[in-house]
PDB file of N, CA and C in Angstrom:
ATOM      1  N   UNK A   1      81.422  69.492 199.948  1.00  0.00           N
ATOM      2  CA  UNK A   1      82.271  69.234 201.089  1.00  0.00           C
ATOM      3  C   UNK A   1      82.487  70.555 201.813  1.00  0.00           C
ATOM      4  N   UNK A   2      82.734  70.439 203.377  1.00  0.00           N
ATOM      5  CA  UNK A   2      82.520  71.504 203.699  1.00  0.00           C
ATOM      6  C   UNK A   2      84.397  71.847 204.678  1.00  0.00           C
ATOM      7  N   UNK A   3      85.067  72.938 204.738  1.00  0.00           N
ATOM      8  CA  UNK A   3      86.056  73.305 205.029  1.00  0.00           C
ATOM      9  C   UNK A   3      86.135  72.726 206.304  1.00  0.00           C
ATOM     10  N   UNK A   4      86.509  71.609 207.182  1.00  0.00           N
ATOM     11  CA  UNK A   4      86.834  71.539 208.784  1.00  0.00           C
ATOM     12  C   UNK A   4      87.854  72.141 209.367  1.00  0.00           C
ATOM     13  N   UNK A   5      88.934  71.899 209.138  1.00  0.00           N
ATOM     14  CA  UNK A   5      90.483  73.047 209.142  1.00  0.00           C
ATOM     15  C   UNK A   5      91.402  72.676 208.645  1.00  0.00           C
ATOM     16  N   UNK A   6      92.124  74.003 208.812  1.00  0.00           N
ATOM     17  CA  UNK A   6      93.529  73.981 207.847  1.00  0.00           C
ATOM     18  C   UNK A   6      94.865  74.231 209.096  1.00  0.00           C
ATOM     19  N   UNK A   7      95.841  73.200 208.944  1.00  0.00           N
ATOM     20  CA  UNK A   7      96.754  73.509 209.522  1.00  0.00           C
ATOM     21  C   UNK A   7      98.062  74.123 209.127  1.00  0.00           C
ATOM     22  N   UNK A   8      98.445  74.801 209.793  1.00  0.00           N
ATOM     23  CA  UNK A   8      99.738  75.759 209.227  1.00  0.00           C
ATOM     24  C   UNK A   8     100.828  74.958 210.098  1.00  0.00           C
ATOM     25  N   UNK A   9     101.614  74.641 209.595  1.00  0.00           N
ATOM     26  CA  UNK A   9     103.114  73.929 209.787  1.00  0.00           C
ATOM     27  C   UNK A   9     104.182  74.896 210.229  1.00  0.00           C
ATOM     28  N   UNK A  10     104.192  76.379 209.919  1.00  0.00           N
ATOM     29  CA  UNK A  10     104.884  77.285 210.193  1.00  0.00           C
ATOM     30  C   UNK A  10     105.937  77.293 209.703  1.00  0.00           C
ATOM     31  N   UNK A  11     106.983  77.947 210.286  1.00  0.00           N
ATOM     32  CA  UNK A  11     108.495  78.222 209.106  1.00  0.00           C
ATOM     33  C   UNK A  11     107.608  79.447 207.839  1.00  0.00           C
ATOM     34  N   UNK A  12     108.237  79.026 206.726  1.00  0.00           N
ATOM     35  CA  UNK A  12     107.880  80.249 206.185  1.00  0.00           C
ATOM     36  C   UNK A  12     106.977  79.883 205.379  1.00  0.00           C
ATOM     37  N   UNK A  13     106.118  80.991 204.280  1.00  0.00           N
ATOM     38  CA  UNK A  13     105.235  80.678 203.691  1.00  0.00           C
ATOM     39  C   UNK A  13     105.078  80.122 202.485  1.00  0.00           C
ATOM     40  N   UNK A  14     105.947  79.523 201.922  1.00  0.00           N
ATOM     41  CA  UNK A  14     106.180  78.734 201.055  1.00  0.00           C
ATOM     42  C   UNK A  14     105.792  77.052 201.266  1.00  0.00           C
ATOM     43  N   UNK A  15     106.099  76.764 202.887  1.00  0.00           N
ATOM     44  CA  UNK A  15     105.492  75.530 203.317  1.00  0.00           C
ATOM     45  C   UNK A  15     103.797  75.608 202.987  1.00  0.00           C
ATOM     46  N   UNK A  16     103.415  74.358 202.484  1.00  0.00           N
ATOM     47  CA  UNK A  16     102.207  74.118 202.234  1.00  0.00           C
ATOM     48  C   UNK A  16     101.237  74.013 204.027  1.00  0.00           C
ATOM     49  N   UNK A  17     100.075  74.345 203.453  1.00  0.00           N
ATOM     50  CA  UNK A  17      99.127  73.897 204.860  1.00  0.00           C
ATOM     51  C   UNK A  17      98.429  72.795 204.404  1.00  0.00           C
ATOM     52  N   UNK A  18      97.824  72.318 205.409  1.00  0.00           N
ATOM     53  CA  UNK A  18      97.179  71.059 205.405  1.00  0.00           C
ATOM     54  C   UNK A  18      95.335  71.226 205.344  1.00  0.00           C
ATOM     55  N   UNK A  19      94.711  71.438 204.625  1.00  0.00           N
ATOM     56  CA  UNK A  19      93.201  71.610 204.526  1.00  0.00           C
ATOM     57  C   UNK A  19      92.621  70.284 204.473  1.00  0.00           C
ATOM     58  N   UNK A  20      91.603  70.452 205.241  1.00  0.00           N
ATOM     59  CA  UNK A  20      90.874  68.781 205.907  1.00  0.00           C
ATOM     60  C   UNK A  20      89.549  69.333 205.819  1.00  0.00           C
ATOM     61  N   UNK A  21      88.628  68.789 204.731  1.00  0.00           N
ATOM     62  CA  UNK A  21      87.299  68.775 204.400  1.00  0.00           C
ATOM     63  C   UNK A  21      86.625  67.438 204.266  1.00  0.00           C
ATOM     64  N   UNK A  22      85.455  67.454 205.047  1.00  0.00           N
ATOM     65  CA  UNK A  22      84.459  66.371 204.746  1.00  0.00           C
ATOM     66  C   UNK A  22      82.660  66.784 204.444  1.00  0.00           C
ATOM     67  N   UNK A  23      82.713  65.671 203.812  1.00  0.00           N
ATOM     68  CA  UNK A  23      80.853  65.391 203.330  1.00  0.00           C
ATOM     69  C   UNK A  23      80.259  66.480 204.491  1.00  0.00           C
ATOM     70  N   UNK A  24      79.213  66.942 204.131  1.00  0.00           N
ATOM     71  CA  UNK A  24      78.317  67.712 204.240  1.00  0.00           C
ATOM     72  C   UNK A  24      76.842  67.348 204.023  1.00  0.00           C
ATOM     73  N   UNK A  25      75.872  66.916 205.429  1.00  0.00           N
ATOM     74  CA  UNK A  25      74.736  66.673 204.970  1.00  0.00           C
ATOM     75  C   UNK A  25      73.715  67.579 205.720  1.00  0.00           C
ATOM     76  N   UNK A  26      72.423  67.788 204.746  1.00  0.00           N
ATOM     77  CA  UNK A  26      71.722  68.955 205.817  1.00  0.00           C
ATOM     78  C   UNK A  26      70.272  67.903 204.968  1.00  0.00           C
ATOM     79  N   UNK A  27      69.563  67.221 205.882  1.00  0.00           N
ATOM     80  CA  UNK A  27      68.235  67.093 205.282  1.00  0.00           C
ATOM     81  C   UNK A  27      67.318  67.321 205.004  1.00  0.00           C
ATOM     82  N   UNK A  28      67.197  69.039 204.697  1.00  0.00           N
ATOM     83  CA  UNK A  28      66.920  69.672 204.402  1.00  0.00           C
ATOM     84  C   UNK A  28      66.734  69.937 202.886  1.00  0.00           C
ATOM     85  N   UNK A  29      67.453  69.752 202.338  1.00  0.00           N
ATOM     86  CA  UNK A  29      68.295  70.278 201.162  1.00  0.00           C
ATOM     87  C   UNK A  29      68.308  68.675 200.089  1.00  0.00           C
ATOM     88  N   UNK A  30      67.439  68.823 198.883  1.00  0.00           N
ATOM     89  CA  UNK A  30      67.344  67.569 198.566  1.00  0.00           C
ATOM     90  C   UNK A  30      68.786  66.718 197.982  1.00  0.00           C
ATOM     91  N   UNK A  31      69.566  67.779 197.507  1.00  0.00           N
ATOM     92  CA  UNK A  31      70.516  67.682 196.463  1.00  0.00           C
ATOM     93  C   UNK A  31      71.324  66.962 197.975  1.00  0.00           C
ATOM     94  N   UNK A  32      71.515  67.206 199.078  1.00  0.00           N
ATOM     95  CA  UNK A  32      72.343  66.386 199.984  1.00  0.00           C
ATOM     96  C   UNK A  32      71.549  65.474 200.495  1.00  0.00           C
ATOM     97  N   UNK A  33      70.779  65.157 200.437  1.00  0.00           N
ATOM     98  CA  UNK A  33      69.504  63.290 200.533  1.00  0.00           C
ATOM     99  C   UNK A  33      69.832  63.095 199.056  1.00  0.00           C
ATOM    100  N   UNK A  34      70.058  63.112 198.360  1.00  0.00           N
ATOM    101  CA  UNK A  34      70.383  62.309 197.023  1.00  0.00           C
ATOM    102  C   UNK A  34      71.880  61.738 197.100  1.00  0.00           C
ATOM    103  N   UNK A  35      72.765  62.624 197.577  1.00  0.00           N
ATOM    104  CA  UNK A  35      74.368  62.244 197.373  1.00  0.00           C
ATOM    105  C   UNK A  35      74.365  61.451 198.624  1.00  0.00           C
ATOM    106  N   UNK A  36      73.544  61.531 199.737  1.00  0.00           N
ATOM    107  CA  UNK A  36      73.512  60.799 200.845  1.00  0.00           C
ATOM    108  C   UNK A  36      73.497  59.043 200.705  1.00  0.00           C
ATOM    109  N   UNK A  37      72.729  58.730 200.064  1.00  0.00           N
ATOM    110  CA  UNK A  37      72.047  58.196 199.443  1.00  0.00           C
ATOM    111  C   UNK A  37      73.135  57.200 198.313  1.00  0.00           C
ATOM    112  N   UNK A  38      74.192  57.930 198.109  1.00  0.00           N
ATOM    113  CA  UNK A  38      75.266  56.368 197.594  1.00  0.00           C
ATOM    114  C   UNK A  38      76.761  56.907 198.213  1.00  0.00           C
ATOM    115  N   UNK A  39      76.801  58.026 198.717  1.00  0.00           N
ATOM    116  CA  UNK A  39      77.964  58.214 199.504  1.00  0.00           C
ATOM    117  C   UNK A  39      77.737  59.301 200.723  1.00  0.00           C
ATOM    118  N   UNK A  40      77.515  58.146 201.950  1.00  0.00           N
ATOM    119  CA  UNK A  40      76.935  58.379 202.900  1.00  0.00           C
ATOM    120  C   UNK A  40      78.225  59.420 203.772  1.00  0.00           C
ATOM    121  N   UNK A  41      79.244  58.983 203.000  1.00  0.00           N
ATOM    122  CA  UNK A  41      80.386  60.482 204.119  1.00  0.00           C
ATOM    123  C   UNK A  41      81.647  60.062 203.507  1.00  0.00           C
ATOM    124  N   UNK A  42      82.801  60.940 203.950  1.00  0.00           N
ATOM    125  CA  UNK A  42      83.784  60.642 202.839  1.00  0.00           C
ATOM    126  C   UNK A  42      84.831  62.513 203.702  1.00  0.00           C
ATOM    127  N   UNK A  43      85.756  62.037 203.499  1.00  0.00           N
ATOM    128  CA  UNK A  43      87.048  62.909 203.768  1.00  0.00           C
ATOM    129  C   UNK A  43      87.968  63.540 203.027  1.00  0.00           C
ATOM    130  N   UNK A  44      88.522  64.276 202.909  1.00  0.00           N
ATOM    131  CA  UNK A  44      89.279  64.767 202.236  1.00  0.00           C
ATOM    132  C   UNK A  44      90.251  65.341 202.966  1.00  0.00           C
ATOM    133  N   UNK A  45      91.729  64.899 202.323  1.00  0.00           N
ATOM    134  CA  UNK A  45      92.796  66.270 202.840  1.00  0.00           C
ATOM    135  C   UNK A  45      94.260  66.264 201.955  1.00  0.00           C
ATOM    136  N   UNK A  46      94.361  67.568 201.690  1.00  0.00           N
ATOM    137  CA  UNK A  46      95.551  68.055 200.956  1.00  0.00           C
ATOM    138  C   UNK A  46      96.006  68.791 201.511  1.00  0.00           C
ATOM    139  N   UNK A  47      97.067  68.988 200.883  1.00  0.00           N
ATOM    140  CA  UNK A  47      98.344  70.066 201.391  1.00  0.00           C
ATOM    141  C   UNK A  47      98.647  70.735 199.952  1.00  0.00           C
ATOM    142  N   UNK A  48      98.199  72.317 200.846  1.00  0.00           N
ATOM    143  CA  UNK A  48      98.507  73.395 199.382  1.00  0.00           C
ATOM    144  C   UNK A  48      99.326  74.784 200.364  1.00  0.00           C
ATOM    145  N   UNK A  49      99.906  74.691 198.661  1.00  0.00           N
ATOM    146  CA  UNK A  49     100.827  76.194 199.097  1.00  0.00           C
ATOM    147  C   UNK A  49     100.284  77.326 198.105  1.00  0.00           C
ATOM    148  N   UNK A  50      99.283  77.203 197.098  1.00  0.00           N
ATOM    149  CA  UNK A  50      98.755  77.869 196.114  1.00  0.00           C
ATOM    150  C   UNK A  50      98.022  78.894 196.919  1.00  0.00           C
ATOM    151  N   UNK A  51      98.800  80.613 197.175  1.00  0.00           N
ATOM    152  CA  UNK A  51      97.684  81.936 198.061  1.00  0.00           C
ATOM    153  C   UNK A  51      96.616  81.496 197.375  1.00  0.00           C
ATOM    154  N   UNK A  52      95.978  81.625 196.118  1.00  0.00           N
ATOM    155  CA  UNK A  52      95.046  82.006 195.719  1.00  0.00           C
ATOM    156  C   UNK A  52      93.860  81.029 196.306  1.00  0.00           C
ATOM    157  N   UNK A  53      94.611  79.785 196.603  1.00  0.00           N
ATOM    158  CA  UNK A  53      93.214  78.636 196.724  1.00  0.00           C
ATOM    159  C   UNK A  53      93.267  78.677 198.675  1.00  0.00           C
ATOM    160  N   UNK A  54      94.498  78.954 199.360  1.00  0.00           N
ATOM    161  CA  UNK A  54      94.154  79.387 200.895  1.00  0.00           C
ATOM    162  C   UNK A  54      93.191  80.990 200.797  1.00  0.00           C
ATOM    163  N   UNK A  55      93.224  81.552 199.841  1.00  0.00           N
ATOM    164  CA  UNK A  55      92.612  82.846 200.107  1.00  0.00           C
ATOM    165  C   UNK A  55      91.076  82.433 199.893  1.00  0.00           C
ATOM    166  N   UNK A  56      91.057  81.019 199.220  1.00  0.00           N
ATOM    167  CA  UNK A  56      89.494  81.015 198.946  1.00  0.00           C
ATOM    168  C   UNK A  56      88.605  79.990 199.902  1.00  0.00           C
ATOM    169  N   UNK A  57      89.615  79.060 200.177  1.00  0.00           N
ATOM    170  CA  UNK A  57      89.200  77.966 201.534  1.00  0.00           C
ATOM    171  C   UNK A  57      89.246  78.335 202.709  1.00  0.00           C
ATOM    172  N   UNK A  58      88.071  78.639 202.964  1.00  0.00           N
ATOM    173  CA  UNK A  58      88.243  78.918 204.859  1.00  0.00           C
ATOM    174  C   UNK A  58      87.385  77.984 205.641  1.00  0.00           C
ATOM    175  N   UNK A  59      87.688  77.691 206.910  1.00  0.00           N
ATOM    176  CA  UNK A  59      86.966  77.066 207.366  1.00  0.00           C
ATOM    177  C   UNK A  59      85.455  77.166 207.569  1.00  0.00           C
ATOM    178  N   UNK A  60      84.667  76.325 207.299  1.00  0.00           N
ATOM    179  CA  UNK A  60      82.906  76.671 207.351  1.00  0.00           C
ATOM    180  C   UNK A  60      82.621  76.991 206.032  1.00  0.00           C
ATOM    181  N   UNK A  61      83.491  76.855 204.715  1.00  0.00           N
ATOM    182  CA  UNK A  61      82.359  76.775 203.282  1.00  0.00           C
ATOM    183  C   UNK A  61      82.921  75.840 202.989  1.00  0.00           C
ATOM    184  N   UNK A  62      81.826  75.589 201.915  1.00  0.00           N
ATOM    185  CA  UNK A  62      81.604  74.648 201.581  1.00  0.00           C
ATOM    186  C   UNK A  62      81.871  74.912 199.957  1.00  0.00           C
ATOM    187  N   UNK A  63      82.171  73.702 199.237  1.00  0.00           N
ATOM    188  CA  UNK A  63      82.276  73.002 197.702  1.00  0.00           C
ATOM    189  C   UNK A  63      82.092  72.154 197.582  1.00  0.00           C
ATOM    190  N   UNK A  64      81.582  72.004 195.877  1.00  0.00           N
ATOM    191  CA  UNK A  64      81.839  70.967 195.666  1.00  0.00           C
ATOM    192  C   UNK A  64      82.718  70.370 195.296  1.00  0.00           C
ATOM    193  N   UNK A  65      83.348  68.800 195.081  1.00  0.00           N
ATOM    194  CA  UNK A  65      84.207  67.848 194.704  1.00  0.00           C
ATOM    195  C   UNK A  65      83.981  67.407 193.242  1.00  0.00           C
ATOM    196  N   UNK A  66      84.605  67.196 192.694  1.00  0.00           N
ATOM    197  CA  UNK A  66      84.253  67.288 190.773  1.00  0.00           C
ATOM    198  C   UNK A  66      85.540  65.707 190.721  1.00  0.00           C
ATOM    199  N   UNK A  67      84.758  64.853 190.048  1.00  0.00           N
ATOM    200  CA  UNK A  67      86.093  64.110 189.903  1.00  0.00           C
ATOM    201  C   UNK A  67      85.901  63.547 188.422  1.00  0.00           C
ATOM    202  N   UNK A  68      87.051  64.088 187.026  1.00  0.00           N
ATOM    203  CA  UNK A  68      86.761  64.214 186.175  1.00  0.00           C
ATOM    204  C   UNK A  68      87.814  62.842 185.256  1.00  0.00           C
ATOM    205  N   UNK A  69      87.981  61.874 185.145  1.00  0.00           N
ATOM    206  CA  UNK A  69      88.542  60.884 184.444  1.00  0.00           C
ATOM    207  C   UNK A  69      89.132  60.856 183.356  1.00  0.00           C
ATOM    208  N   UNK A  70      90.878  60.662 183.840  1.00  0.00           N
ATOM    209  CA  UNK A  70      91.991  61.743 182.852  1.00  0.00           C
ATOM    210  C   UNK A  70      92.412  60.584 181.945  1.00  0.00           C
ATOM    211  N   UNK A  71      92.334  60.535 180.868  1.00  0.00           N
ATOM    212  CA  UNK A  71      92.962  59.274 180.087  1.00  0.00           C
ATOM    213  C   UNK A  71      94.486  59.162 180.245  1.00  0.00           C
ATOM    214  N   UNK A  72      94.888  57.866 180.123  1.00  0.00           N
ATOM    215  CA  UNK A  72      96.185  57.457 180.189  1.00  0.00           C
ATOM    216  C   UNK A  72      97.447  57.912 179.387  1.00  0.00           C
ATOM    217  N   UNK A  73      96.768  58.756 178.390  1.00  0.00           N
ATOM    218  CA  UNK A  73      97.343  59.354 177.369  1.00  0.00           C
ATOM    219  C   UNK A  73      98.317  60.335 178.064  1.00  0.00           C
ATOM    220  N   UNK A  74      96.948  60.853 178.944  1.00  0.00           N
ATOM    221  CA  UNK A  74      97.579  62.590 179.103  1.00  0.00           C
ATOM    222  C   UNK A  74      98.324  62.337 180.112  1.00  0.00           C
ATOM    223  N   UNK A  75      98.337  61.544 181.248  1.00  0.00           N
ATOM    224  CA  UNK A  75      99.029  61.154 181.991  1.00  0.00           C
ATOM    225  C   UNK A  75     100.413  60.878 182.144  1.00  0.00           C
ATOM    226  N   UNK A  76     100.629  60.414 180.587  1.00  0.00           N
ATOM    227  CA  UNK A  76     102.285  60.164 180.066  1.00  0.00           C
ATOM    228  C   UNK A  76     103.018  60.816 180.922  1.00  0.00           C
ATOM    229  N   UNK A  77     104.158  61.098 180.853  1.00  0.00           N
ATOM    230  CA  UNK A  77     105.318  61.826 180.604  1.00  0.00           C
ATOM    231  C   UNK A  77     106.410  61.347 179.066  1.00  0.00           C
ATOM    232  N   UNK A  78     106.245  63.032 178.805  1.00  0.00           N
ATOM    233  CA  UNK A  78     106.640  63.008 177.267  1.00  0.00           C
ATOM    234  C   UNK A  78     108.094  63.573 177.532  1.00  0.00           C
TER     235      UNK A  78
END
């Protein structure tokens, strides 16, 4: 997925920003004709206040999306 933008809400920096990423295809590149191929596009957007992860998201790169299946266990609240 590739960075589209991040909005800043302003006030102080403790308010979270808003980062808005979507699918990424270059047909070029086989590994994006394969993911093309059962998920043709797809969006993303969160709101983070974490420096370390605004210091690493900028607009125009790209990541990948990992989606890892948390059992119900851990999920609790203990």
């Amino acid at each position: 997925m590739v960075v589209t933008s991040i909005e800043d809400f302003g006030g102080n920096e403790k308010n979270p920003k808003k980062i808005k990423l979507h699918c990424q295809y270059d047909q070029s590149i086989p590994e994006d004709q394969r993911f093309f191929e059962s998920t043709p596009t797809g969006n993303l957007e969160m709101y983070v206040n974490n420096p370390i992860v605004l210091d690493i998201m900028k607009p125009g790169k790209s990541f990948y999306l990992d989606f890892t299946e948390v059992s119900q266990d851990t999920c609790k609240k203990t």
